[in-house]
PDB file of N, CA and C in Angstrom:
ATOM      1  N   UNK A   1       9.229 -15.813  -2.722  1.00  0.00           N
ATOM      2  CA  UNK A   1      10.658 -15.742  -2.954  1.00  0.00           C
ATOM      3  C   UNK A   1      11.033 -14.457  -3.708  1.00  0.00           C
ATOM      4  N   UNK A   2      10.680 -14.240  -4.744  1.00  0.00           N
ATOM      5  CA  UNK A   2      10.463 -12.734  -5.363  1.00  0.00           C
ATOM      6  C   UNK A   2      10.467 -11.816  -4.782  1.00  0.00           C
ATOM      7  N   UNK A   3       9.366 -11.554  -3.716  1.00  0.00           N
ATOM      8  CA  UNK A   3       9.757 -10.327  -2.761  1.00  0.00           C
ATOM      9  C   UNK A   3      10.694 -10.171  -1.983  1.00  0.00           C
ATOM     10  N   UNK A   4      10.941 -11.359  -1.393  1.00  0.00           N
ATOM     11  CA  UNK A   4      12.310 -11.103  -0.538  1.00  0.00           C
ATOM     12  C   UNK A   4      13.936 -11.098  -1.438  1.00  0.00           C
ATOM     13  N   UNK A   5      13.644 -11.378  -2.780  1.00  0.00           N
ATOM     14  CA  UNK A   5      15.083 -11.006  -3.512  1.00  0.00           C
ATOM     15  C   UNK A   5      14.739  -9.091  -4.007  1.00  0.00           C
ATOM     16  N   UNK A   6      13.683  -9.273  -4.386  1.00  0.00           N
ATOM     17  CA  UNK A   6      13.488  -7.764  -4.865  1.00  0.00           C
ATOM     18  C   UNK A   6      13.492  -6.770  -3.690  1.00  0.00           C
ATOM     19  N   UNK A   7      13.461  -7.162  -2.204  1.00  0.00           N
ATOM     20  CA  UNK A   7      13.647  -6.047  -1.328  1.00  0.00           C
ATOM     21  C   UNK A   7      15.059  -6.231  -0.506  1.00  0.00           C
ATOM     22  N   UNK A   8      15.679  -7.336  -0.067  1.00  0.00           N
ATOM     23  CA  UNK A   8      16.801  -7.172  -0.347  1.00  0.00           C
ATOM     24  C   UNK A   8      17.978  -6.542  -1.565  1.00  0.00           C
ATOM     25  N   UNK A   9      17.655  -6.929  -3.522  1.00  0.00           N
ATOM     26  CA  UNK A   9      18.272  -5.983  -3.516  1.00  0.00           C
ATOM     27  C   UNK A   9      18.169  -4.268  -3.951  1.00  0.00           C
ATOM     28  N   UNK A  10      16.875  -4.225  -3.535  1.00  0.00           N
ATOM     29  CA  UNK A  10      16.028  -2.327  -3.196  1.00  0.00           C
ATOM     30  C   UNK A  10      17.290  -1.949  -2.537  1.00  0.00           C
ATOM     31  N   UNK A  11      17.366  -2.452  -1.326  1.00  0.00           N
ATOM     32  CA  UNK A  11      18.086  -2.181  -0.200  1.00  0.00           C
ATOM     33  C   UNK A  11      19.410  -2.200  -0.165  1.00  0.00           C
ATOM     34  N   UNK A  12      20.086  -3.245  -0.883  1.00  0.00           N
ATOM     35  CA  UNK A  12      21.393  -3.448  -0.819  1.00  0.00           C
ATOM     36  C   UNK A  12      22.197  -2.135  -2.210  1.00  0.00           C
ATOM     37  N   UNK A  13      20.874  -2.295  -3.303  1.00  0.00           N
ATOM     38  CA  UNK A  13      21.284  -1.118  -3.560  1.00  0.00           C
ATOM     39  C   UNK A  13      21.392   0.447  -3.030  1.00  0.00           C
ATOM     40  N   UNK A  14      20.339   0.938  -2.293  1.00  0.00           N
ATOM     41  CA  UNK A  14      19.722   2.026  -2.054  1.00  0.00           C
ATOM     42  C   UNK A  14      20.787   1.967  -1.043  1.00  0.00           C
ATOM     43  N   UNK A  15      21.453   1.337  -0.223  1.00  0.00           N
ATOM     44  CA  UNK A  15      22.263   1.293   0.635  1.00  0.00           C
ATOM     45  C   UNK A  15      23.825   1.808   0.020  1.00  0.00           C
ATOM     46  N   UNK A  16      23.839   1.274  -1.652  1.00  0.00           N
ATOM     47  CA  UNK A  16      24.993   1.424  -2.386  1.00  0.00           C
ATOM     48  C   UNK A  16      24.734   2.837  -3.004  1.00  0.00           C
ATOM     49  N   UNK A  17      23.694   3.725  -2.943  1.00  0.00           N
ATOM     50  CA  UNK A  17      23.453   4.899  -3.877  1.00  0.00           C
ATOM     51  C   UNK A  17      23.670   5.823  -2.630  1.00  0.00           C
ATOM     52  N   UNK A  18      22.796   5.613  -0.863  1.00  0.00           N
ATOM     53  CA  UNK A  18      23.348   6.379  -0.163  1.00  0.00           C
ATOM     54  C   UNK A  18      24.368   6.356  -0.174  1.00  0.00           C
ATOM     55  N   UNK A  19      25.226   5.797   0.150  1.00  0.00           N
ATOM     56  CA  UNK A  19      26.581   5.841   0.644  1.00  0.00           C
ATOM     57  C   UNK A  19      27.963   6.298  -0.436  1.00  0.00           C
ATOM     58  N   UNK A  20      27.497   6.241  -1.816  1.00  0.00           N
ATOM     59  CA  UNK A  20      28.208   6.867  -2.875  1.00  0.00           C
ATOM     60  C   UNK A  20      28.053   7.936  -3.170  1.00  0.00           C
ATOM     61  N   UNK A  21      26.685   8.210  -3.522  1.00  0.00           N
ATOM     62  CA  UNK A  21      26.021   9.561  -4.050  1.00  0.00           C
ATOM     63  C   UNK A  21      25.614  10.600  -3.089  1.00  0.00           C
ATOM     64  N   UNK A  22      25.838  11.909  -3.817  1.00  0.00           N
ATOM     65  CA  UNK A  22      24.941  13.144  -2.629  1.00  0.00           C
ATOM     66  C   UNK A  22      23.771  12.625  -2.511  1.00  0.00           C
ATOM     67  N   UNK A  23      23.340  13.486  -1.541  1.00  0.00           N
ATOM     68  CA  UNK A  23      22.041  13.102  -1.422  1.00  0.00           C
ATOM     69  C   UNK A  23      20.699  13.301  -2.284  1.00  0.00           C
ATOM     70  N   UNK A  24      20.590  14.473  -2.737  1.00  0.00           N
ATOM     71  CA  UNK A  24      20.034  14.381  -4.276  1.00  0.00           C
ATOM     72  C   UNK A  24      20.208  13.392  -5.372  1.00  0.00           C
ATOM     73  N   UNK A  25      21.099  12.988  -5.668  1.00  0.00           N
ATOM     74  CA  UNK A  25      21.304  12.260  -6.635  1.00  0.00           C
ATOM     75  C   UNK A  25      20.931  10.403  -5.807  1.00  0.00           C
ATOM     76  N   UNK A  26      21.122  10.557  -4.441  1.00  0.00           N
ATOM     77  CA  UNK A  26      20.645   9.513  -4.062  1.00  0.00           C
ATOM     78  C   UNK A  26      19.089   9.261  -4.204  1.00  0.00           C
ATOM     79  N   UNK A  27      17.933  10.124  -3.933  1.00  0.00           N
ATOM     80  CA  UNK A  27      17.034  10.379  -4.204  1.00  0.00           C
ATOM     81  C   UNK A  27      16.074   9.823  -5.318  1.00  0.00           C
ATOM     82  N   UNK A  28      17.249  10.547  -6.372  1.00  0.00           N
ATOM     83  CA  UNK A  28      16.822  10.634  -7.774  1.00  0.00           C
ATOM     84  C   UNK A  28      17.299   9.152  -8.284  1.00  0.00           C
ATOM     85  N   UNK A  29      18.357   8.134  -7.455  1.00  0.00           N
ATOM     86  CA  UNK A  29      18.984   7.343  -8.101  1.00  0.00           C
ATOM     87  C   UNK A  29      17.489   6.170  -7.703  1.00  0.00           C
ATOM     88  N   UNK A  30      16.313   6.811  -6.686  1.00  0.00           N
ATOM     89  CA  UNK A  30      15.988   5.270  -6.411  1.00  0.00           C
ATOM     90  C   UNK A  30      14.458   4.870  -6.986  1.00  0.00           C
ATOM     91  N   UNK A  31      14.414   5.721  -7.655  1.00  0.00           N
ATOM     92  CA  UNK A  31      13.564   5.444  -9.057  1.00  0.00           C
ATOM     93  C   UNK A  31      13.671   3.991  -9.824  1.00  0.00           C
ATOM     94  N   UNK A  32      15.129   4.239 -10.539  1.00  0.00           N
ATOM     95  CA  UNK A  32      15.538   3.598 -11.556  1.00  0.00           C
ATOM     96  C   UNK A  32      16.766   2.180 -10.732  1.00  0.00           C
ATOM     97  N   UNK A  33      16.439   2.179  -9.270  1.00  0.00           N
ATOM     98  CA  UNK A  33      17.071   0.954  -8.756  1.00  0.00           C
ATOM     99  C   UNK A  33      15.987   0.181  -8.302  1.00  0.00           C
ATOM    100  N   UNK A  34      14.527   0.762  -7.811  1.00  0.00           N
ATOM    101  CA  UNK A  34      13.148   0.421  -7.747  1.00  0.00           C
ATOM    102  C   UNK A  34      12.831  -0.733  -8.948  1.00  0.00           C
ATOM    103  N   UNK A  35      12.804   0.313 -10.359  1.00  0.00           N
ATOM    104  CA  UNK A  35      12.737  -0.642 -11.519  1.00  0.00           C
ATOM    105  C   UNK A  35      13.790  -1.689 -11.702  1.00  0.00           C
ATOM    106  N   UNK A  36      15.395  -1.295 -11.297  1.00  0.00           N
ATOM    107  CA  UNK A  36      16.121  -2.532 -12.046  1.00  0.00           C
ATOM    108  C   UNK A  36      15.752  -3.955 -10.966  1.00  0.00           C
ATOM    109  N   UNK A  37      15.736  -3.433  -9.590  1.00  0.00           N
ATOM    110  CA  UNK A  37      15.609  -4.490  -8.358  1.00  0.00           C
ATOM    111  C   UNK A  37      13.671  -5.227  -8.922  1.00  0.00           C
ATOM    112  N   UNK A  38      12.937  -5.207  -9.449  1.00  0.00           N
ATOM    113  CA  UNK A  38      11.402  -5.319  -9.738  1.00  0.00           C
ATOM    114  C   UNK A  38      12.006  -6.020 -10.823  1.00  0.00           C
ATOM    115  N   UNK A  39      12.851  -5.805 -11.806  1.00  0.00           N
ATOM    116  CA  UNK A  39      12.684  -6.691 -13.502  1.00  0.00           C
ATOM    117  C   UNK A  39      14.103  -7.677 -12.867  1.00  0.00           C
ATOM    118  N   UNK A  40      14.737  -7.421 -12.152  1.00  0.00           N
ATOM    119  CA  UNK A  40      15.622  -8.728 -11.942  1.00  0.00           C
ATOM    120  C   UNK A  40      14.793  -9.642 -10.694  1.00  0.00           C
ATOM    121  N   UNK A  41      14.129  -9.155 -10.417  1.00  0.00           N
ATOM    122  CA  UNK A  41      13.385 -10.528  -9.223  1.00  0.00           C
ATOM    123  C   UNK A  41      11.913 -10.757  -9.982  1.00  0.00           C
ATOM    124  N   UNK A  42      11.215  -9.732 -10.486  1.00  0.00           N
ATOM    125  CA  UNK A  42       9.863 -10.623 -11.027  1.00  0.00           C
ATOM    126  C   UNK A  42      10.161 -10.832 -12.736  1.00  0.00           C
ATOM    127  N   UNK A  43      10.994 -10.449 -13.533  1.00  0.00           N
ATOM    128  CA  UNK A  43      10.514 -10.508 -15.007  1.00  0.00           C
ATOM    129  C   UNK A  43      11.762 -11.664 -15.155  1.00  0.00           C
ATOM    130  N   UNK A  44      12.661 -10.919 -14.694  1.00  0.00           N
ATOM    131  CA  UNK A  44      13.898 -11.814 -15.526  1.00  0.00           C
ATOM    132  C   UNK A  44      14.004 -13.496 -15.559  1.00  0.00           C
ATOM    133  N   UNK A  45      13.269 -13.654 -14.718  1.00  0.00           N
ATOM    134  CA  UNK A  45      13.000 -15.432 -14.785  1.00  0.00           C
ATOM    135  C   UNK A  45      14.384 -16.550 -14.125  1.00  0.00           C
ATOM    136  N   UNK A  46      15.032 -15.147 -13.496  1.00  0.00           N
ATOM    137  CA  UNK A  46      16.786 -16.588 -13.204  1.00  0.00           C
ATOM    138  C   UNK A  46      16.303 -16.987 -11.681  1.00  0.00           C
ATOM    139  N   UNK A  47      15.366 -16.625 -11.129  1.00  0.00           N
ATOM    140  CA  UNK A  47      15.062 -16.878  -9.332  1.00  0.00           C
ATOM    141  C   UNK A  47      13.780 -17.920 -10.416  1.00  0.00           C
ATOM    142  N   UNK A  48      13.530 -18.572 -10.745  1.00  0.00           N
ATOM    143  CA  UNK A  48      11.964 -19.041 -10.790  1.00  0.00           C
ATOM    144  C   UNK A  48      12.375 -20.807 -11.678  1.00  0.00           C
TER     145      UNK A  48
END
């Protein structure tokens, strides 16, 4: 269950950083949406 919330929202973000941001900054944005999408589906404990 974890993986499929954490890659849906990879995606739903990375989908929200292309489509806002240049493309550099889209790039650079998917670092730190990698980490937030990873600590809201495996650490944060509200899916479990």
């Amino acid at each position: 269950m974890e993986k499929k919330i954490f890659w849906t929202l990879f995606l739903g973000l990375g989908l929200v950083a292309d489509f806002s941001l240049p493309l550099l900054w889209a790039l650079v944005a998917t670092i730190p949406i990698a980490v937030v999408s990873w600590w809201v589906a495996y650490r944060s404990n509200w899916f479990s």
